[in-house]
Structure formats: structure tokens, C-alpha cells
Protein backbone atom coordinates (compact mmCIF):
# COMPACT_ATOMS: atom_id res chain seq x y z
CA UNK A 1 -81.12 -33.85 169.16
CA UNK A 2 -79.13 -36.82 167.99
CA UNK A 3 -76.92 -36.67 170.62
CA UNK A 4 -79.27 -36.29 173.24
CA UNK A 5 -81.58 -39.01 172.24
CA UNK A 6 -78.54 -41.34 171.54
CA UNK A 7 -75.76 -40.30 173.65
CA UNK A 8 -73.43 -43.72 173.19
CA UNK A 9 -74.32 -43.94 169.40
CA UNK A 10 -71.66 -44.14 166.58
CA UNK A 11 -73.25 -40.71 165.83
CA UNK A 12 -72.31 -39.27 168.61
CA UNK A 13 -69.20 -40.67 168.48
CA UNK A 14 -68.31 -38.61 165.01
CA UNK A 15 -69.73 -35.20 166.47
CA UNK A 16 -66.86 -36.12 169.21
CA UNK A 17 -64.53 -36.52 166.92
CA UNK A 18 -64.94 -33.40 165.23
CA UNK A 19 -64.82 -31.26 168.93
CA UNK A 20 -61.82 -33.02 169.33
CA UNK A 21 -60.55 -32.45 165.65
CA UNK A 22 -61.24 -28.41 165.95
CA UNK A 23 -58.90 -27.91 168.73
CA UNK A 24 -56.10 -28.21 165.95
CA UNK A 25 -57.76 -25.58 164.42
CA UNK A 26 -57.00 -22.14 165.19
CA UNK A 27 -55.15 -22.90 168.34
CA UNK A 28 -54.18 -19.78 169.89
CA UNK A 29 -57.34 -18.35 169.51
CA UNK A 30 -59.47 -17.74 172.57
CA UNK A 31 -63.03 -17.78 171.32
CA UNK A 32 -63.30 -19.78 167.82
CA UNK A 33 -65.53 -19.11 165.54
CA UNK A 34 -67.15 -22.18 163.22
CA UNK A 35 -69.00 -21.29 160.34
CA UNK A 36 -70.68 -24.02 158.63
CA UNK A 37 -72.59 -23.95 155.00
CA UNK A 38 -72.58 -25.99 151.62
CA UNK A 39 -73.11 -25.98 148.25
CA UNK A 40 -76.84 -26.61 148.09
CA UNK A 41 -80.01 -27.45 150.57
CA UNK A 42 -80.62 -30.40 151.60
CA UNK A 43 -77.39 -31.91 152.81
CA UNK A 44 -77.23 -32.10 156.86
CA UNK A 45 -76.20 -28.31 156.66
CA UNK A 46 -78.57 -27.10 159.50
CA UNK A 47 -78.22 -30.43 161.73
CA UNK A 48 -74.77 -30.18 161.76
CA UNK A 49 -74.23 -26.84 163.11
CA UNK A 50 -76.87 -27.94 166.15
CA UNK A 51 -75.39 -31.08 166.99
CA UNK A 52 -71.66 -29.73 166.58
CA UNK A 53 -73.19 -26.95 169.40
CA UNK A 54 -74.60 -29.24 171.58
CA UNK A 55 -71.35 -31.69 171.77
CA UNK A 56 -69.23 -29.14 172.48
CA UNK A 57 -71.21 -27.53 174.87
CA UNK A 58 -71.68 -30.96 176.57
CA UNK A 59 -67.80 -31.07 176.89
CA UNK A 60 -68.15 -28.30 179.18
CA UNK A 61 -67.28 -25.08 176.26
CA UNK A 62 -69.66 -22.13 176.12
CA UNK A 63 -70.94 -22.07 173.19
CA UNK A 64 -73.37 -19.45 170.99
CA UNK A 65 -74.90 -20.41 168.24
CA UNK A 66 -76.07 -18.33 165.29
CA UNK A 67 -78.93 -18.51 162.83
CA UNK A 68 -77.54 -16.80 160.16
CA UNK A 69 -79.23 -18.26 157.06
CA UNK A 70 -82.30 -15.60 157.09
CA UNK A 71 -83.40 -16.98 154.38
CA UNK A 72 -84.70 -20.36 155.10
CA UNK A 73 -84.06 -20.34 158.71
CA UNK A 74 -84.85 -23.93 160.65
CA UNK A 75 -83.06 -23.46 164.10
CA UNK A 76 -85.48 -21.89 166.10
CA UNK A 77 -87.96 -24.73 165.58
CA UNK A 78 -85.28 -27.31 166.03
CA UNK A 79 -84.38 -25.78 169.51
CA UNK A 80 -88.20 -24.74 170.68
CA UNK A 81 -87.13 -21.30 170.87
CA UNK A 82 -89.50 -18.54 169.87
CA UNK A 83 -88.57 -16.50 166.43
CA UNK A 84 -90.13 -13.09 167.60
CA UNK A 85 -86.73 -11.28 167.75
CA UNK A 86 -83.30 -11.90 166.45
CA UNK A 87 -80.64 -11.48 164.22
CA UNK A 88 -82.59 -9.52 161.72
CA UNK A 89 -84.17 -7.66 164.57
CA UNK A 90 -80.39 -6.39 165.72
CA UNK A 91 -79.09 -5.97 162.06
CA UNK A 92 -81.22 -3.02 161.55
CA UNK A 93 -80.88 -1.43 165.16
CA UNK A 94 -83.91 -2.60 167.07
CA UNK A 95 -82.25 -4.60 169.64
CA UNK A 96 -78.73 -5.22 171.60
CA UNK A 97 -76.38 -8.31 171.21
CA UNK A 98 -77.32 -8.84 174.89
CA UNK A 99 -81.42 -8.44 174.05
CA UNK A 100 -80.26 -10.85 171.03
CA UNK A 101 -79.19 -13.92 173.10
CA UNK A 102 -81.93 -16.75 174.04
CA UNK A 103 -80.93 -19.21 176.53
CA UNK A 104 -81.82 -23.10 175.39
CA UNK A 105 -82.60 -26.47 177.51
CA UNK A 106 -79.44 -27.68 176.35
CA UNK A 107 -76.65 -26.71 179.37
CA UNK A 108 -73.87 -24.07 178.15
CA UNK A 109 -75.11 -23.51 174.80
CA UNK A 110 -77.26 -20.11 174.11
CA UNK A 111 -78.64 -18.89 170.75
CA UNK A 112 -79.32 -15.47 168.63
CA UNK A 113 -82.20 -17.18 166.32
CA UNK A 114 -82.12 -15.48 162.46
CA UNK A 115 -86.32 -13.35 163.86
CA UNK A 116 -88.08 -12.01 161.59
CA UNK A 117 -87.35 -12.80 157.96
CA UNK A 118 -86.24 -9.73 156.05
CA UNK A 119 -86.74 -8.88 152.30
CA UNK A 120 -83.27 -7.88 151.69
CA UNK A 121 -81.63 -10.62 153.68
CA UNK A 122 -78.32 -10.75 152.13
CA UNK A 123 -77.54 -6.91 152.16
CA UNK A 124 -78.57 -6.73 155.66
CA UNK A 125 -75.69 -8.68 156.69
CA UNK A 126 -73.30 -6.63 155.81
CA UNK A 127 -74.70 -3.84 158.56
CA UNK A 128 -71.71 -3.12 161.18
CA UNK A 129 -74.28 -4.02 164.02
CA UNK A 130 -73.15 -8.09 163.17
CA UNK A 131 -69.72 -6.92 163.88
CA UNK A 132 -70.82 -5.87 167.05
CA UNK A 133 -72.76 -9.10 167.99
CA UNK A 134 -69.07 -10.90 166.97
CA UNK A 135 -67.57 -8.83 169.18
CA UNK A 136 -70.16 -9.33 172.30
CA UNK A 137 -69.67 -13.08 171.43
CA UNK A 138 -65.78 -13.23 171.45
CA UNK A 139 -66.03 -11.71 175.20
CA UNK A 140 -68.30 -13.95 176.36
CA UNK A 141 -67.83 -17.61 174.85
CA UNK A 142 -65.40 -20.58 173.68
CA UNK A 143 -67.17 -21.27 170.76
CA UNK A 144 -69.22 -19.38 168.34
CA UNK A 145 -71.26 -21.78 165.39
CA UNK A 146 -72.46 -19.84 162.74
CA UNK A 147 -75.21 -21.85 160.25
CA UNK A 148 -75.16 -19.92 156.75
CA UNK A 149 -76.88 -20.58 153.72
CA UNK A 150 -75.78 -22.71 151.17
CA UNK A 151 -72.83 -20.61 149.23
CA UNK A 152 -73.46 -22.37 146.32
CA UNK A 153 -76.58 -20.52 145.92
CA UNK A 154 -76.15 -17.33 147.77
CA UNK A 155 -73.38 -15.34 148.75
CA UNK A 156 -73.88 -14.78 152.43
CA UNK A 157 -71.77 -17.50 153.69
CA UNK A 158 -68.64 -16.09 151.81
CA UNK A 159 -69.47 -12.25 153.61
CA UNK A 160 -69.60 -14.37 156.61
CA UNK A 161 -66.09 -15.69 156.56
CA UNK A 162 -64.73 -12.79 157.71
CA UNK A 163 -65.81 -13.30 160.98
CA UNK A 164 -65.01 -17.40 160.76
CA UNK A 165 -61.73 -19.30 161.96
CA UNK A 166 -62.82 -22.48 160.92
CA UNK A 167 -65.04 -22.75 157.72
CA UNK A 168 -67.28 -26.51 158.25
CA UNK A 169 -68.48 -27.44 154.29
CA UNK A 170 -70.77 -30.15 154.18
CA UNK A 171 -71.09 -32.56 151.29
CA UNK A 172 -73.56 -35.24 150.93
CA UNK A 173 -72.82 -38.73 149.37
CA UNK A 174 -76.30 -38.55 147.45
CA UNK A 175 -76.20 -35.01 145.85
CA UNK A 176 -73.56 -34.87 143.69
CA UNK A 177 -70.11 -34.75 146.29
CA UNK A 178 -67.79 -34.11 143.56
CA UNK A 179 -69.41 -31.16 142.21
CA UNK A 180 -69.58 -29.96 145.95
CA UNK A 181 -66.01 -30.23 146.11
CA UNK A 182 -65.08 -28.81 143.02
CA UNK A 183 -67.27 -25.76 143.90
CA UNK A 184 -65.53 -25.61 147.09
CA UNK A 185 -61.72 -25.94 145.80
CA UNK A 186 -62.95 -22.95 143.38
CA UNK A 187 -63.77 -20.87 146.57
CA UNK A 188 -60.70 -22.10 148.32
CA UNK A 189 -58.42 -20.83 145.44
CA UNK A 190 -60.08 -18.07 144.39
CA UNK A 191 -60.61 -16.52 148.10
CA UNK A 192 -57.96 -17.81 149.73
CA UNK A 193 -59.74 -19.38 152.55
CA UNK A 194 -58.03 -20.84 155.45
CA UNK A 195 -58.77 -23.91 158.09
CA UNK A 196 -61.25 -24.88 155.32
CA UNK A 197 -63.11 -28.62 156.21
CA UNK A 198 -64.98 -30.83 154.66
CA UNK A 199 -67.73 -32.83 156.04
CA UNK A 200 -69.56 -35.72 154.39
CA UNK A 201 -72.82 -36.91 155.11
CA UNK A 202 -74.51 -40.22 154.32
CA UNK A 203 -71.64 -42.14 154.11
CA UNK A 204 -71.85 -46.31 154.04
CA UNK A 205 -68.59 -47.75 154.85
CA UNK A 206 -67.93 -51.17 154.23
CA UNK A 207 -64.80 -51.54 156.03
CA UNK A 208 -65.67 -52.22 159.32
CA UNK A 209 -68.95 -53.61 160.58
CA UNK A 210 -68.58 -51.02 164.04
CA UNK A 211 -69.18 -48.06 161.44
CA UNK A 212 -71.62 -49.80 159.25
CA UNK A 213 -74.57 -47.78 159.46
CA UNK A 214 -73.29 -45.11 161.03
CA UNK A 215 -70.15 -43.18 160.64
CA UNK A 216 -66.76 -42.93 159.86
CA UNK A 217 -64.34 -39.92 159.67
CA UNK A 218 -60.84 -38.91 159.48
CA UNK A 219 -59.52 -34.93 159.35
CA UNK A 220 -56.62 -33.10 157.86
CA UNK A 221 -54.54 -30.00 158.17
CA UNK A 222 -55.98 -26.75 157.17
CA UNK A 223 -57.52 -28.52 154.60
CA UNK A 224 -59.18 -31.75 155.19
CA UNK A 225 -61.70 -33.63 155.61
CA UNK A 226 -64.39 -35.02 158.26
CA UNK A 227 -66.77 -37.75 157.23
CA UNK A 228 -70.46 -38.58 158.39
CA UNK A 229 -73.15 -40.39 157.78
């Protein structure tokens, strides 16, 4: 990971500032839950949710990550961890939450990779089994980082939600932000979403040569916003 390989980089620095920027999030809540998605592929989605995991697990949280976009799932090869069984494999009944989890090299943080991809991906999320992976989660961890697919194209991310406190959307400055954003206000409004974020990626500031090729970022209450590059 980023962090790993650059642990005193500007990069790191940002995926600091957004552990420290969730704790006004959802305060009184024991476990927290941080889904992350967008409004298309291709936009730091995926890297995000493993480099948010590893930060706060190397600030001393427990921490469970979740590979819940089955259908393009990256994770598992990201984090060397084998995709025989999973989320997929639990969804339909084959295996426990506890039979689920896969320990990683990185201290603190575990991992419930999306296994096997199914042909019916986004109705097999909505099995009660997920609530009951949720619920072994809560009991067991500080934080729980759930990567979804991009809700701009499918729908899974919204179903998601209702397990999420904190809801991570990630724009990128090269793709179109402002149609992002306008796609996301739309699903604000129209679903009522709470401690909704966004991130965005690739960003060049000019103000400061400290951030220049790196990051900057800032947050805001409920709804705000974290940049990145």
C-alpha cells in the first residue's frame, strides 16, 4: 500500500486526515461503519477503501474490511489474500461470518473478500445472512469499511447504506466531478442520506508548494468534503 511504502508522504498525510476527520462522524457510535463508492469506475474507489483500512488500523482501531462490489471485485489481489470463499460464499448459506473473516499482513485490520463471483450479484445482497455478518462485525471491531460498486451504475451501494454511518463518495478531478456531484446531491435529496462525504481524487493545488503534487483536503459537517490527489 501507499501508506506502507511511503509512510511520511503527503499521501499519507491526507489518509490521516480523514481518520482524524471521521471521529466527528457518528460519535456515539461504538463500531462505525464506512461505506465508500462513486459514481463510475475508475476513480480511486477501491484504493481508497484499502488505504482508509490500513491508516486506521495503524492508529491502533480494529478494523474489517469488506469486499462488497461482487461485481468487479479487486481487493483480494490488492491484499494477497486468496478469493476461494467469501462474501458470496456466506450470502447464500455456505459459510459463517466467523469462517468469512481472513486475517491480512497488515496489523489490526482483517478482511471478508467478495469469493466467488455470483450471477445474480445484486439480488444476493439483499439475503438476511449480510445482516448477520454486520452484526458479527459490530461485536467485534471499531471500524467496519465497506467498498461498493459504483452507484452510479448499479444499485448495490444504495441497499448498502442501510448498514453505513458514514457514506465516503469519491470524485475524480479528470472524470467529470461536477456530474459526480450532481448525481450525488440527487441521491442525497432524494434518499435522505446522512454523514454523506465527498472525496476528490487527482487534485493539483497551486496554493502551496508542500501540497503540490500531492494532496490537499479540508471536511465539513454531515455534508462535506475531503480532497485527494
Amino acid at each position: 500500500s501507499i501508506i506502507e511504502a511511503h509512510p511520511r508522504s503527503v499521501i499519507t498525510e491526507a489518509f490521516r486526515s480523514i481518520r482524524t476527520n471521521l471521529e466527528y462522524f457518528a460519535p456515539n457510535v461504538k463500531c462505525k461503519s464506512v461505506l465508500i463508492t462513486s459514481n463510475r469506475p475508475g476513480v480511486g474507489k477501491t484504493f481508497c477503501s484499502i488505504n482508509l483500512g490500513i491508516i486506521l488500523a495503524k492508529g491502533g482501531k480494529k478494523v474489517l474490511l469488506l469486499e462488497l462490489d461482487l461485481h468487479k471485485p479487486k481487493i483480494f489481489s490488492a491484499l494477497n489474500v486468496a478469493p476461494d470463499a467469501g462474501i458470496s460464499s456466506l450470502l447464500v448459506g455456505k459459510i459463517s461470518p466467523q469462517e468469512a473473516v481472513k486475517t491480512t499482513s497488515i496489523e489490526n485490520m482483517d478482511v471478508v473478500v467478495a469469493g466467488p463471483t455470483p450471477p445474480n450479484a445484486s439480488e444476493l445482497i439483499l439475503s438476511p445472512n449480510l445482516a448477520q455478518l454486520f452484526k458479527y462485525a459490530r461485536e467485534k471491531y471499531d471500524y467496519i469499511i465497506i467498498d461498493t460498486p459504483p452507484m452510479g451504475i448499479i444499485s448495490d451501494a444504495q441497499i448498502l447504506m442501510r448498514y453505513s454511518d458514514i457514506n465516503l463518495f469519491i470524485l475524480n478531478t479528470q472524470l467529470n466531478p461536477r456530474e459526480g456531484m450532481q448525481f450525488a446531491h440527487n441521491a442525497v435529496e432524494n434518499n435522505k442520506l446522512g454523514n454523506f462525504v465527498f472525496v476528490l481524487n487527482n487534485v493539483k493545488p497551486k496554493f502551496s508548494s508542500y501540497y503540490n503534487k500531492n494532496y490537499r483536503y479540508a471536511y465539513g459537517d454531515g455534508s462535506g468534503y475531503i480532497q485527494e490527489n
